[in-house]
Every structure is written in C-alpha cells, then in structure tokens.
Protein backbone atom coordinates (compact mmCIF):
# COMPACT_ATOMS: atom_id res chain seq x y z
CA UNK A 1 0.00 0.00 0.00
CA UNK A 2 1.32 3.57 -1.23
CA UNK A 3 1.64 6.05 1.40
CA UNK A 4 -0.91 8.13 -0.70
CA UNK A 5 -3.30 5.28 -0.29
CA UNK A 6 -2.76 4.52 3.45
CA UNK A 7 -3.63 8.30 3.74
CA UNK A 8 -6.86 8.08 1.75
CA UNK A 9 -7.75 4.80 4.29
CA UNK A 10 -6.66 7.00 7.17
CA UNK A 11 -8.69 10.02 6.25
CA UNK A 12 -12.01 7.75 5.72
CA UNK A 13 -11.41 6.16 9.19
CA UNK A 14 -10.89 9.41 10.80
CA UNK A 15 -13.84 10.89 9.05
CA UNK A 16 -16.05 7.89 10.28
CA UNK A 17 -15.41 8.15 13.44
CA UNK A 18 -15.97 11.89 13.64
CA UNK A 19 -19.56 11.24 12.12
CA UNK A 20 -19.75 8.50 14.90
CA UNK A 21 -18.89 10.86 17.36
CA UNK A 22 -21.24 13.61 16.11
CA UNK A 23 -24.22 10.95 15.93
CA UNK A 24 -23.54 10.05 19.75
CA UNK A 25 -23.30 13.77 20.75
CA UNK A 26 -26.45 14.72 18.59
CA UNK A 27 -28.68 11.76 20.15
CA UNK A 28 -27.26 12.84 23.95
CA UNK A 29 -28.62 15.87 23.40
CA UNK A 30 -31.88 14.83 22.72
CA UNK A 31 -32.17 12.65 25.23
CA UNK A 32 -31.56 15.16 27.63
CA UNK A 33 -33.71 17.48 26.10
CA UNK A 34 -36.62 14.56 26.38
CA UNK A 35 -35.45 14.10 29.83
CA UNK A 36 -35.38 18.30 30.65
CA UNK A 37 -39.10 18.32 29.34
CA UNK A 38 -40.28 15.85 31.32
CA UNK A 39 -38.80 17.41 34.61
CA UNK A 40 -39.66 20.77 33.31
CA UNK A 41 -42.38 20.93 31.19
CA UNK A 42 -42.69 24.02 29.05
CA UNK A 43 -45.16 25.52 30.72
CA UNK A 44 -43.88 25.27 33.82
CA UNK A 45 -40.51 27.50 35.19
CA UNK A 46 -39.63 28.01 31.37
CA UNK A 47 -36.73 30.43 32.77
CA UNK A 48 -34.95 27.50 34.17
CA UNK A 49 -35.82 25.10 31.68
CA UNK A 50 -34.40 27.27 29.16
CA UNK A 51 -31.51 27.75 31.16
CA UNK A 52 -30.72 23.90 31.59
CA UNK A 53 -31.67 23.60 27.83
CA UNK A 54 -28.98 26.37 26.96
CA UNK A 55 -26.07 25.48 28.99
CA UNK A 56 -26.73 21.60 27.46
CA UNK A 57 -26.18 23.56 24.07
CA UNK A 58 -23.43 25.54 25.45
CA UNK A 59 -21.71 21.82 26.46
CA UNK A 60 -22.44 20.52 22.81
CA UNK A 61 -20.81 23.58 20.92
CA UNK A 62 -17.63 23.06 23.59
CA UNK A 63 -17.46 19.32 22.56
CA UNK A 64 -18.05 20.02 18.60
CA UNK A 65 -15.22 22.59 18.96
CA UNK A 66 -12.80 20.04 20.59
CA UNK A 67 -13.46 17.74 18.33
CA UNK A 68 -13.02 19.59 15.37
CA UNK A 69 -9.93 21.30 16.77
CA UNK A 70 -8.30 17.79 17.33
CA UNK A 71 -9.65 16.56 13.76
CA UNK A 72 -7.74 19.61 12.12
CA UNK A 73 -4.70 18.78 14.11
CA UNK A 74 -4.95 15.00 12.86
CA UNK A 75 -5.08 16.19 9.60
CA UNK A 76 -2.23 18.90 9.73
CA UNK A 77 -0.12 15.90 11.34
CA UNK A 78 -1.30 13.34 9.07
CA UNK A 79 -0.49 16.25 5.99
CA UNK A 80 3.30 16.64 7.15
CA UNK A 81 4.03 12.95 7.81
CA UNK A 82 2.09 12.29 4.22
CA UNK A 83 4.58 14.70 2.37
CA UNK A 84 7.82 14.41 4.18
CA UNK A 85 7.55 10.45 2.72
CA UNK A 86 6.81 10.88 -0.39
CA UNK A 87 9.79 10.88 -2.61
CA UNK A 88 11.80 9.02 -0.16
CA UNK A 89 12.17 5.68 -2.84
CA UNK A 90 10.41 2.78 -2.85
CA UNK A 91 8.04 1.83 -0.25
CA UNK A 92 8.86 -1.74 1.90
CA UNK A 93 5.89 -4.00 0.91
C-alpha cells in the first residue's frame, strides 16, 4: 500500500469516526432534552428550563469545537508525515 493510499484509508477512518462521534453527541442531546421536558415541562418554570436547555447547548458547541480542533490537528499531522515520505524511494511491501 502507497503512502498516498494509506492516507486516503486514514482520512475515511478518521472521518467515520468523527460522524460516529457527532451521531452520539447529537442523540445525547436529545435525550436530555426529552429528559429536561419531562422534569420541566414548558409551561412550567420556562426560565430554568431554558436555562438547563442552553447550557446543554453551550456543552455541545464546547465538545463540537474540541473535536473539530483535534480533527484539524490529525489532519495537519497526518499532511506533514504524508509529504515528508513521499519521494523518499520505494516503499517496503
């Protein structure tokens, strides 16, 4: 396998398991919305249920941000690696 190709492979895995991650995150979040409305209905104390609701979003957009931060670092690493081989001569089978 060509280090261009093991790249490609890489890429796909990491980009799998960042849609995996997202999925997790996205159904967490509405579970605990389900779970806020049930404690809080809306019509009842909707200034602390929207609080509660809020800082959950607040927690998502941290942990999107993280995760995309460390994605762009995987790729910046994967990116330098990737080009300081190429050209070296043949690859080892």
């Amino acid at each position: 396998m060509t280090t261009t190709e093991r790249g490609a492979e890489l890429s796909d895995e990491v980009l799998h398991a960042v849609q995996k991650g997202q999925q997790i995150a996205l159904e967490a979040v509405r579970r605990f919305v389900d779970t806020v409305n049930e404690a809080l209905p809306p019509s009842a104390a909707s200034t602390k249920r929207q609080e509660v609701i809020d800082s959950a979003f607040r927690m998502t957009d941290r942990l999107v941000a993280a995760q995309y931060e460390f994605i762009q670092k995987v790729v910046g690493s994967a990116a330098k690696s990737l080009s300081g081989e190429e050209g070296k001569g043949p690859e080892k089978a």
